[in-house]
N, C-alpha and C. Protein backbone atom coordinates (compact mmCIF):
# COMPACT_ATOMS: atom_id res chain seq x y z
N UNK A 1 120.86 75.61 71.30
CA UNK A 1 120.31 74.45 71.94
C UNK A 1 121.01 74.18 73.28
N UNK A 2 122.55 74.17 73.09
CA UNK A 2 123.40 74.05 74.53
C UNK A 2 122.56 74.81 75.88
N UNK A 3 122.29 76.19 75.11
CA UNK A 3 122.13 76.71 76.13
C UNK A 3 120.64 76.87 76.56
N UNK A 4 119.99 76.56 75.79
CA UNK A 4 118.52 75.99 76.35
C UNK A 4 118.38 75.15 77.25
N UNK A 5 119.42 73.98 77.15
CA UNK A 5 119.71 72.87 78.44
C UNK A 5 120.10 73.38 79.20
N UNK A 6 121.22 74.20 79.48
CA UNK A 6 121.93 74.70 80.44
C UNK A 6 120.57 75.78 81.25
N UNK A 7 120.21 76.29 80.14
CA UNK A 7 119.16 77.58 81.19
C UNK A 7 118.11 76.27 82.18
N UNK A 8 117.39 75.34 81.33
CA UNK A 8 116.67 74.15 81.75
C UNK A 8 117.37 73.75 83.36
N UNK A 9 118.55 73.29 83.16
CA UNK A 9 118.95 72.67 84.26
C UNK A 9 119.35 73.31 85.47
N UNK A 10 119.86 74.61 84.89
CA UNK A 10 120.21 75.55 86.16
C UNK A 10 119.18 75.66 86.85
N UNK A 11 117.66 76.27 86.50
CA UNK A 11 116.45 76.17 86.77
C UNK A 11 116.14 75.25 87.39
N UNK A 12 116.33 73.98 87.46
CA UNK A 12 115.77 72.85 87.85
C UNK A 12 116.73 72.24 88.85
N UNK A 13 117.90 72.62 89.06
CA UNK A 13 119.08 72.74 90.41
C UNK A 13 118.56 73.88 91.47
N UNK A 14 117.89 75.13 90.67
CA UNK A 14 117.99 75.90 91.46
C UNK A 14 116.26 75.84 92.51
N UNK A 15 115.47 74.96 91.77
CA UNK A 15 114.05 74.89 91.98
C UNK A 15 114.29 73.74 93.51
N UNK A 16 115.41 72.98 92.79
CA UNK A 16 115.47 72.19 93.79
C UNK A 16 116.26 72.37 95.48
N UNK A 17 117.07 73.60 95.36
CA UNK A 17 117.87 74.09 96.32
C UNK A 17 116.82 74.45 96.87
N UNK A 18 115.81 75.05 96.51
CA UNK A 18 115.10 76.07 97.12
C UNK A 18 114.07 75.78 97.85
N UNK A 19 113.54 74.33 97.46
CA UNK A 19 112.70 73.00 98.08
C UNK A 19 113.48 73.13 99.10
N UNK A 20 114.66 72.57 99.66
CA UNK A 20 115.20 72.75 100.24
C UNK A 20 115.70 73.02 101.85
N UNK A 21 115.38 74.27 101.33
CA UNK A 21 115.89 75.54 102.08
C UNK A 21 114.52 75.35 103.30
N UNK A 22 114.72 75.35 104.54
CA UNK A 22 113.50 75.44 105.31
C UNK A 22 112.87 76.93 104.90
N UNK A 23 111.55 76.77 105.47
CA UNK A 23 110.99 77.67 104.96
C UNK A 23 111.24 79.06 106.38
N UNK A 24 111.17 80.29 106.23
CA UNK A 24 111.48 81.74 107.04
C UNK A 24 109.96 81.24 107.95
N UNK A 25 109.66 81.82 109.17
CA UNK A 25 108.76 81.98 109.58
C UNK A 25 107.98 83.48 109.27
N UNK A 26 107.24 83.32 109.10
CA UNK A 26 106.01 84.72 108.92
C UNK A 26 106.15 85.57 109.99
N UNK A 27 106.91 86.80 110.00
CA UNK A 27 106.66 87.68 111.36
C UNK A 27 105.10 88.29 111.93
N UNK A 28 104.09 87.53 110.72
CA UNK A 28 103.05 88.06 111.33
C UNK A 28 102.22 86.61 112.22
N UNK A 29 103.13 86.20 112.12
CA UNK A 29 102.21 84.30 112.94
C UNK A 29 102.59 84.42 114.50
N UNK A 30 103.85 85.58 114.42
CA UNK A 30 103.77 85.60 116.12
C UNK A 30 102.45 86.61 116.65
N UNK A 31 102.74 86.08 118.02
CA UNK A 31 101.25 86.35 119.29
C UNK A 31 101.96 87.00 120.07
N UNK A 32 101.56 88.14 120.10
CA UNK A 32 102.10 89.21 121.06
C UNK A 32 101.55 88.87 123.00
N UNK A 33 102.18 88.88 123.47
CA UNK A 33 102.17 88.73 125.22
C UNK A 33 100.50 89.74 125.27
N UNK A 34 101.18 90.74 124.84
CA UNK A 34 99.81 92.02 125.18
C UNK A 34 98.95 92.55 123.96
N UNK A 35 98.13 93.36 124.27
CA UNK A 35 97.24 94.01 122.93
C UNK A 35 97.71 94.82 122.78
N UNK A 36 98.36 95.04 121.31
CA UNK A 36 98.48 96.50 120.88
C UNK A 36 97.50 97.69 120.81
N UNK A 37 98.11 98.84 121.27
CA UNK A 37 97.30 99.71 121.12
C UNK A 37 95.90 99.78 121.83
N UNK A 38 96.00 99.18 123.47
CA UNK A 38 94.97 99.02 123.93
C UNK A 38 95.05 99.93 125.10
N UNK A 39 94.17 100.96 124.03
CA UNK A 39 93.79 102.88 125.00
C UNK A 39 92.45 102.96 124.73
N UNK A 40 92.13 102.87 126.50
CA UNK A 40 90.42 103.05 126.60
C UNK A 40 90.25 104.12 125.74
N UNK A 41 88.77 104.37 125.08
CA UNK A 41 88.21 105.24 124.71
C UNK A 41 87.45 105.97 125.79
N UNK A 42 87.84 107.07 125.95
CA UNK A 42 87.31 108.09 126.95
C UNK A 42 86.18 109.49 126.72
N UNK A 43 85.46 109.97 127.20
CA UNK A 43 84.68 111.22 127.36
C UNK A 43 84.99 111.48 125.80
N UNK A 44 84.20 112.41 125.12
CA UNK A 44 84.46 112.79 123.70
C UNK A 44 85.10 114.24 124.26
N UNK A 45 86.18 115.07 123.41
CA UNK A 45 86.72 115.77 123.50
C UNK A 45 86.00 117.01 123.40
N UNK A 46 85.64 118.21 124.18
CA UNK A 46 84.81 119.12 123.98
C UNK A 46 85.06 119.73 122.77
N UNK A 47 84.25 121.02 122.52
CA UNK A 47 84.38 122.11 121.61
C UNK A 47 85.85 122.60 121.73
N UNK A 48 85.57 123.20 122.57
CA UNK A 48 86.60 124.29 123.16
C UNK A 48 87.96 123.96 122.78
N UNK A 49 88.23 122.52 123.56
CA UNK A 49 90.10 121.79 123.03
C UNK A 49 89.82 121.30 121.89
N UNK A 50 88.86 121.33 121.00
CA UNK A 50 88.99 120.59 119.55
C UNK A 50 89.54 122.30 118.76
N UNK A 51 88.48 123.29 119.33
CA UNK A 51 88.91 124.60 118.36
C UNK A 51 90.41 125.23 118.85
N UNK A 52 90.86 124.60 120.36
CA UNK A 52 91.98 125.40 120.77
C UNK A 52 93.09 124.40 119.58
N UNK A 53 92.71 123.33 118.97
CA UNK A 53 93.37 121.85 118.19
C UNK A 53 93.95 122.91 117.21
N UNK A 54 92.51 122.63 116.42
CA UNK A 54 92.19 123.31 115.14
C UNK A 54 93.16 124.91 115.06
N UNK A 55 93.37 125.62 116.16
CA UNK A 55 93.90 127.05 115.91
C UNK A 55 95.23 127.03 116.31
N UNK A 56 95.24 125.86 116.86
CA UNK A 56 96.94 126.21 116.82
C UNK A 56 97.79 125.20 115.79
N UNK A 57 97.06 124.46 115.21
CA UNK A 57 97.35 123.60 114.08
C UNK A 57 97.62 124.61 112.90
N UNK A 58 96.19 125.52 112.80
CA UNK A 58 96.29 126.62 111.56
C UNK A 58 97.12 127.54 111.76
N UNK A 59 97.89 127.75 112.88
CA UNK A 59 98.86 128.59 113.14
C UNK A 59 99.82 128.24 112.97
N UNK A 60 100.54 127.19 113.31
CA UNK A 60 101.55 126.31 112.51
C UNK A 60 101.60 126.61 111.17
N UNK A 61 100.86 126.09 110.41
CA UNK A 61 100.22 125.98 109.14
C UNK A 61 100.71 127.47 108.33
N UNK A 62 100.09 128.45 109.33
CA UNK A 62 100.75 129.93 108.46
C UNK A 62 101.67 130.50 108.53
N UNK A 63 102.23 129.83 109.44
CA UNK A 63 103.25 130.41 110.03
C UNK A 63 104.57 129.95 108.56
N UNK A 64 104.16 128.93 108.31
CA UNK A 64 105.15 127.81 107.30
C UNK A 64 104.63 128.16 105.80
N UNK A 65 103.21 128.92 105.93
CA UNK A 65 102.60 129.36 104.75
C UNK A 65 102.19 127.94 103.67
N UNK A 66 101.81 126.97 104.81
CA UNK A 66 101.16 125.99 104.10
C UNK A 66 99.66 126.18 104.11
N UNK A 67 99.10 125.79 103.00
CA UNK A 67 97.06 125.88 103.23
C UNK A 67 96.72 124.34 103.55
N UNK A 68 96.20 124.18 104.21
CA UNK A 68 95.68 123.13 104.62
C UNK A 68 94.53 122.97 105.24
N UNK A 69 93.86 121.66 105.15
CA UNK A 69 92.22 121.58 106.11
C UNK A 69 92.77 120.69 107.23
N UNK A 70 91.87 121.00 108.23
CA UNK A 70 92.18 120.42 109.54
C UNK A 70 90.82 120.01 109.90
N UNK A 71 90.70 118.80 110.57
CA UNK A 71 89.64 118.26 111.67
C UNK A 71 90.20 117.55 112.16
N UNK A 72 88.86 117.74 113.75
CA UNK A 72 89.23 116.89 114.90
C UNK A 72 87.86 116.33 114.71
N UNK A 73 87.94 115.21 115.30
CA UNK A 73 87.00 114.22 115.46
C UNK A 73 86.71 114.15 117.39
N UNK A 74 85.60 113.19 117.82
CA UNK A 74 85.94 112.77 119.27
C UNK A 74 85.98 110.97 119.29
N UNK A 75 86.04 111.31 120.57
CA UNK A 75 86.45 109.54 120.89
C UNK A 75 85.20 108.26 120.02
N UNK A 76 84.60 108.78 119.43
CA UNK A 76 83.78 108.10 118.47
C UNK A 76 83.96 108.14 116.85
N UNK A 77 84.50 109.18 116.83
CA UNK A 77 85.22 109.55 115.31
C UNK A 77 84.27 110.21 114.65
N UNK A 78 83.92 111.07 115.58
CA UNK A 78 82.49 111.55 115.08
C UNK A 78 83.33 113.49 114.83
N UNK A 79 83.04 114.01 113.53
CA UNK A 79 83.41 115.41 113.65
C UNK A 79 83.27 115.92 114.75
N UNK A 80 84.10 116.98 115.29
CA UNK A 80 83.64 118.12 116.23
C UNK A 80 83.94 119.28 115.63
N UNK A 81 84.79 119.50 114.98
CA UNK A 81 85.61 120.61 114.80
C UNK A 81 86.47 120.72 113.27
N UNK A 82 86.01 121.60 111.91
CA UNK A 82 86.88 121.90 111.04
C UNK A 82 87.67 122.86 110.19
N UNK A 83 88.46 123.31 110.20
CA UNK A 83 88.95 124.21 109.29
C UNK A 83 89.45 124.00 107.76
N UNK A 84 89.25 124.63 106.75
CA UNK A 84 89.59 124.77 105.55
C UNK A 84 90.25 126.38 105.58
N UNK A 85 91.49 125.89 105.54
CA UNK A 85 92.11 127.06 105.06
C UNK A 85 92.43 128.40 103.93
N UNK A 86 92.19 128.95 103.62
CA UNK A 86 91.89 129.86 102.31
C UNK A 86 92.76 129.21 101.27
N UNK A 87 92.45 128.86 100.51
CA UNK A 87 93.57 128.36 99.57
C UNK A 87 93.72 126.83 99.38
N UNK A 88 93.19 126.11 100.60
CA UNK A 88 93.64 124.82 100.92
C UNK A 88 92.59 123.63 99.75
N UNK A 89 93.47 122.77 99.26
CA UNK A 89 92.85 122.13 97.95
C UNK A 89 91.68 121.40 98.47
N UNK A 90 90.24 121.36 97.65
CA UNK A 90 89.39 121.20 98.26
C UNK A 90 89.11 119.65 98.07
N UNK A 91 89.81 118.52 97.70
CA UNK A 91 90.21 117.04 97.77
C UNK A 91 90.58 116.63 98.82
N UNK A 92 91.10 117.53 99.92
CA UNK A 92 91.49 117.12 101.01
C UNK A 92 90.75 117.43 101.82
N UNK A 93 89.98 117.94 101.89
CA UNK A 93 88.95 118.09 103.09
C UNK A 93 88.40 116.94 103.36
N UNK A 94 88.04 115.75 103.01
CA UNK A 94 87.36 114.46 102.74
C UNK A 94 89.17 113.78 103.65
N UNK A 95 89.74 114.26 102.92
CA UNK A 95 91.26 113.04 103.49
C UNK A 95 91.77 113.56 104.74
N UNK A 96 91.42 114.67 105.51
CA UNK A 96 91.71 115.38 106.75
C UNK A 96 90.89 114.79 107.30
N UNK A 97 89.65 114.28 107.65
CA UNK A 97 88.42 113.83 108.19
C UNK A 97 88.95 112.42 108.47
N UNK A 98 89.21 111.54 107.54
CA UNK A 98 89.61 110.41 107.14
C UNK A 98 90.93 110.03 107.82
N UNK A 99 91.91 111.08 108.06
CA UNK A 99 93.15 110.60 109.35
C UNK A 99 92.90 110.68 110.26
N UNK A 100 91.93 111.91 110.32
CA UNK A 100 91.50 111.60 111.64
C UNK A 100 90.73 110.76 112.59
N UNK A 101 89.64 110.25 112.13
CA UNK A 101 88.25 109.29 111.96
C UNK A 101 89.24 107.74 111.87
N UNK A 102 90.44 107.61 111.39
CA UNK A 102 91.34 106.52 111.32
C UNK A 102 92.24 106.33 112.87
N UNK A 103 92.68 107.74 112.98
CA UNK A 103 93.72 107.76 114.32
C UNK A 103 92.36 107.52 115.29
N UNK A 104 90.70 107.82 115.50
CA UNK A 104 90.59 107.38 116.43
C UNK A 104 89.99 106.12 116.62
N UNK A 105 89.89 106.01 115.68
CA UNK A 105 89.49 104.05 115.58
C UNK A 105 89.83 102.97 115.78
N UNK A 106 91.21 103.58 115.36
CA UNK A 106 91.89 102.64 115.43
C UNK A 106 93.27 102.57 116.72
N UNK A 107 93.07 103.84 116.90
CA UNK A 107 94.14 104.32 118.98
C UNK A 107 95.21 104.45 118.23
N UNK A 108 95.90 104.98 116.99
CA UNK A 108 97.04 104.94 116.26
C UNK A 108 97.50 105.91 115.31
N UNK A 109 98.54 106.66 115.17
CA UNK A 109 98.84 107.39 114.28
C UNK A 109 98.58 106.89 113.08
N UNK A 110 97.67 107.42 111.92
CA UNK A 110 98.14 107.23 110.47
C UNK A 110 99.78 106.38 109.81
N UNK A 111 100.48 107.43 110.64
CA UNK A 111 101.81 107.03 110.19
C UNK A 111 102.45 105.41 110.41
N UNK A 112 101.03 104.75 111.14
CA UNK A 112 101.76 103.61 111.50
C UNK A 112 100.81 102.85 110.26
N UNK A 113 100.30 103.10 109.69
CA UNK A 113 99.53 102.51 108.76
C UNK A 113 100.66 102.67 107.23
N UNK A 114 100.73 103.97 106.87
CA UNK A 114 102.09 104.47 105.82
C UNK A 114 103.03 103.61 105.88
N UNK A 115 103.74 103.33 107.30
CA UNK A 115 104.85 102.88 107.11
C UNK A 115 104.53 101.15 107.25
N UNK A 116 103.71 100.16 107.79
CA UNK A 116 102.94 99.27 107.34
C UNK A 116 102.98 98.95 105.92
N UNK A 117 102.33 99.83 105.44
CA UNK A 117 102.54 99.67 103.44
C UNK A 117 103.71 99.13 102.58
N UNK A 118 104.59 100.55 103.16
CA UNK A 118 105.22 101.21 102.22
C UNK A 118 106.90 100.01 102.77
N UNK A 119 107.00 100.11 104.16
CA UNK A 119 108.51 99.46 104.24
C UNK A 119 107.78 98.02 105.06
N UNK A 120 106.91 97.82 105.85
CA UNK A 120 106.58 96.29 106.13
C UNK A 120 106.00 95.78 105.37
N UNK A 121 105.71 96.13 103.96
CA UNK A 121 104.91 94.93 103.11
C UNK A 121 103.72 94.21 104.01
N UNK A 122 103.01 94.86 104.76
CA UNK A 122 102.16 94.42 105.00
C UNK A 122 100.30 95.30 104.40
N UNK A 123 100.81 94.94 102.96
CA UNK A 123 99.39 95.10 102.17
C UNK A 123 98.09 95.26 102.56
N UNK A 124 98.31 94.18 103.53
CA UNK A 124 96.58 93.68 104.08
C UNK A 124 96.12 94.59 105.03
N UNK A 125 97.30 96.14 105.41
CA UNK A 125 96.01 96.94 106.25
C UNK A 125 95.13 97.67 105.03
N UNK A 126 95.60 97.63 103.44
CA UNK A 126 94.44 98.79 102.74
C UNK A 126 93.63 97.97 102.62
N UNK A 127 92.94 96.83 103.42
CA UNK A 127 91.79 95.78 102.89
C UNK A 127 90.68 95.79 104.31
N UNK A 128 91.37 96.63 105.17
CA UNK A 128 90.35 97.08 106.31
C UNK A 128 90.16 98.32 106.23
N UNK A 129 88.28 98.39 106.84
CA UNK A 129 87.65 99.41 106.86
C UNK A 129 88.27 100.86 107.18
N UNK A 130 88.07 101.77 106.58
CA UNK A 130 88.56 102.92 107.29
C UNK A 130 89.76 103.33 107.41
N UNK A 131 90.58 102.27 107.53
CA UNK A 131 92.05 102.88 107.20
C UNK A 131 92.85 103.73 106.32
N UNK A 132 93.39 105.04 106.39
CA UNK A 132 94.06 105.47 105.10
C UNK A 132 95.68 105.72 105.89
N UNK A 133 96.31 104.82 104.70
CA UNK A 133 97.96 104.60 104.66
C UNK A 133 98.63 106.39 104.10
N UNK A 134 98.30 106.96 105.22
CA UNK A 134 99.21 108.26 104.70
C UNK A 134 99.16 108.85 106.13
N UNK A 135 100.05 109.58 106.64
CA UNK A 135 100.77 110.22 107.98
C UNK A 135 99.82 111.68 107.94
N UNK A 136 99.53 111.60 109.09
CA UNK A 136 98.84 113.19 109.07
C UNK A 136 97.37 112.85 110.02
N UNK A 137 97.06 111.68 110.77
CA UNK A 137 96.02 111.40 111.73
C UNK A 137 96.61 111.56 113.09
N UNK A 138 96.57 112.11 114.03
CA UNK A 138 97.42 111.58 115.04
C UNK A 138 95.67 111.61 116.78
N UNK A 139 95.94 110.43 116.94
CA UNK A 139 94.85 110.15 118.31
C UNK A 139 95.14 111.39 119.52
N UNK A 140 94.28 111.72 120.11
CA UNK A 140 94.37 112.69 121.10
C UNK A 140 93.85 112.05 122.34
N UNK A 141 95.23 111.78 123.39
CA UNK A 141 94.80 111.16 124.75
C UNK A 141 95.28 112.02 125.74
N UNK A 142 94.50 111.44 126.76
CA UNK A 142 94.19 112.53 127.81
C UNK A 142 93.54 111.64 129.08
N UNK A 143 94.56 111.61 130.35
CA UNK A 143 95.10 110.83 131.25
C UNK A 143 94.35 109.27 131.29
N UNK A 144 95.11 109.01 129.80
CA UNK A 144 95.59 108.13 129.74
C UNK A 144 94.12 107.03 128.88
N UNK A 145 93.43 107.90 128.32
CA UNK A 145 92.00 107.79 127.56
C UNK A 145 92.42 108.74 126.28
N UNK A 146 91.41 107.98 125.48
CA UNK A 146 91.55 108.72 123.87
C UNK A 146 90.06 109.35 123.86
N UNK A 147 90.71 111.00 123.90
CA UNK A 147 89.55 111.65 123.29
C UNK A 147 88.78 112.41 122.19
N UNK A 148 90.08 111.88 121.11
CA UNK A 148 89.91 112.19 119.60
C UNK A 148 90.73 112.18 119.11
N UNK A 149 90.91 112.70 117.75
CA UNK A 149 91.63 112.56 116.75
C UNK A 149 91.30 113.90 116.07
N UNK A 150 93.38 114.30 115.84
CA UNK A 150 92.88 115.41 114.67
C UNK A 150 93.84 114.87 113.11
N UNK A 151 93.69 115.60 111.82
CA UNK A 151 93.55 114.91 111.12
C UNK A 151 94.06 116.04 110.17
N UNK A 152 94.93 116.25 109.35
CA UNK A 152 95.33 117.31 108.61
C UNK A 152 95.67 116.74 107.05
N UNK A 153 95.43 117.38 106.04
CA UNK A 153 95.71 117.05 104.79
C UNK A 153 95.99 118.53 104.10
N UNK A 154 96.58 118.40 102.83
CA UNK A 154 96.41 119.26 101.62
C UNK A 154 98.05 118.99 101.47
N UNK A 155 99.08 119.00 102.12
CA UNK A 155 100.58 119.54 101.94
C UNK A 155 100.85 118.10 102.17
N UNK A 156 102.08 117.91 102.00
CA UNK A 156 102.60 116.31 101.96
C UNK A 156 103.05 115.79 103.09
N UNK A 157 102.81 114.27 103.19
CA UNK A 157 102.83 113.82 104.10
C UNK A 157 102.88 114.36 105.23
N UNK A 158 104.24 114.86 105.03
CA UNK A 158 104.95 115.09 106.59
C UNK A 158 104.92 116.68 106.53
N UNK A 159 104.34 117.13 105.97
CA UNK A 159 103.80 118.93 106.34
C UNK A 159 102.48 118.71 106.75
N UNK A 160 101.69 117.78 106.75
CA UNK A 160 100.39 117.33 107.50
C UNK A 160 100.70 116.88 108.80
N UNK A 161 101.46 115.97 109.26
CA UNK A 161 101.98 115.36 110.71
C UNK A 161 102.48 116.47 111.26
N UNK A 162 103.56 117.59 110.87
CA UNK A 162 103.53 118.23 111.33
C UNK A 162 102.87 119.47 112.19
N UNK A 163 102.08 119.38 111.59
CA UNK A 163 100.72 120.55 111.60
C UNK A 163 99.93 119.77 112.65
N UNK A 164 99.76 118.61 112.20
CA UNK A 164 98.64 117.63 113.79
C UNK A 164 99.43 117.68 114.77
N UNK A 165 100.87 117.68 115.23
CA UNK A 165 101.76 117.60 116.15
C UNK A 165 100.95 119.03 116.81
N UNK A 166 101.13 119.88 116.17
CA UNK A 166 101.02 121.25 116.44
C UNK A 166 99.62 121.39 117.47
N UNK A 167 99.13 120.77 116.37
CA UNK A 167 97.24 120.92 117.12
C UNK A 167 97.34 119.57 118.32
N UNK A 168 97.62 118.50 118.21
CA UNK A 168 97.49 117.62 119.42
C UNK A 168 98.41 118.25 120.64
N UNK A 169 99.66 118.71 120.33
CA UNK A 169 99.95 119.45 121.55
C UNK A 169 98.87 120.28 122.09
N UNK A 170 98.88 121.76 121.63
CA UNK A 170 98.16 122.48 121.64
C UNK A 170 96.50 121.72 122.86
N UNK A 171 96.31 120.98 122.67
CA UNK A 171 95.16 120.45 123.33
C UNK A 171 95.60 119.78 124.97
N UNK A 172 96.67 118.98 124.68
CA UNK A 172 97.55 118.54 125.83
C UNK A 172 97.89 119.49 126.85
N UNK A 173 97.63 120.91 126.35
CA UNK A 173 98.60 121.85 127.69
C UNK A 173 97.09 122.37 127.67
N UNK A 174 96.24 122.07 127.38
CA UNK A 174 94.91 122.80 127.91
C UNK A 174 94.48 121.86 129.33
């Protein structure tokens, strides 16, 4: 019984400290000076630098002896360009499309969506359209306009980012 009171009252000291306590401000109630992530959408990215994307992405890729699917999208998020690699699990072909179609929608690496989730507790990006919280979308700009997105899946996380590094360079020195 003692200690039924005692648990009672600690509870009810501690309910009351906590009234208290002013409340933290929300880091999401601040108003940023500027717009994030505000990169015109430009010209859609041809054939040519989506397949030069795509082949030096898959070259990466074998080089490391990972299988993986790759697409690029253009500045609409519209396919241009895909590879499925021999071997590469066929669940990801749908989630390669999907980082990519994300990085250009949204002018943003995937990875900023992942880490959003996973270490800012900010939940509320898996409740908008189109977004997928996993690293491996990365936007493709080009002086200083976005002209697509490529988009890699099958290997984890960060053997997918790697592989888009590969292919978004690859397009940059064209």
């Amino acid at each position: 019984m003692k200690r039924l009171l005692f648990a009672a009252v600690t509870a009810t000291l501690a309910a009351g400290a906590a009234a208290q306590q002013p409340a933290q401000p929300n880091p999401r109630d601040a108003v940023p000076d500027k717009m994030p992530f505000d990169l015109p959408y430009g010209s859609p990215i041809s054939l040519d630098r989506a397949q030069a994307a795509i082949n030096a992405a898959v070259a990466e890729s074998k080089k490391r002896g990972w299988k993986l699917n790759v697409a690029m999208v253009d500045s609409g998020a519209n396919l241009v360009a895909f590879a499925r690699m021999d071997g590469a699990q066929i669940g990801s072909v749908a989630i390669a499309e999907h980082k990519a179609r994300a990085a250009a929608k949204y002018r943003r690496e995937t990875k900023i969506f992942e880490n959003g989730v996973q270490e800012g507790n900010l939940h509320y990006l898996l409740t908008l359209d189109d977004v997928i919280a996993s690293r491996g979308g990365i936007p493709i700009v080009d002086n200083g306009q976005l002209i697509g997105a490529i988009g890699c899946s099958g290997g984890t996380g960060s053997q997918d980012e790697v592989v888009c590094k590969a292919g978004a360079d690859a397009v940059m020195k064209r």
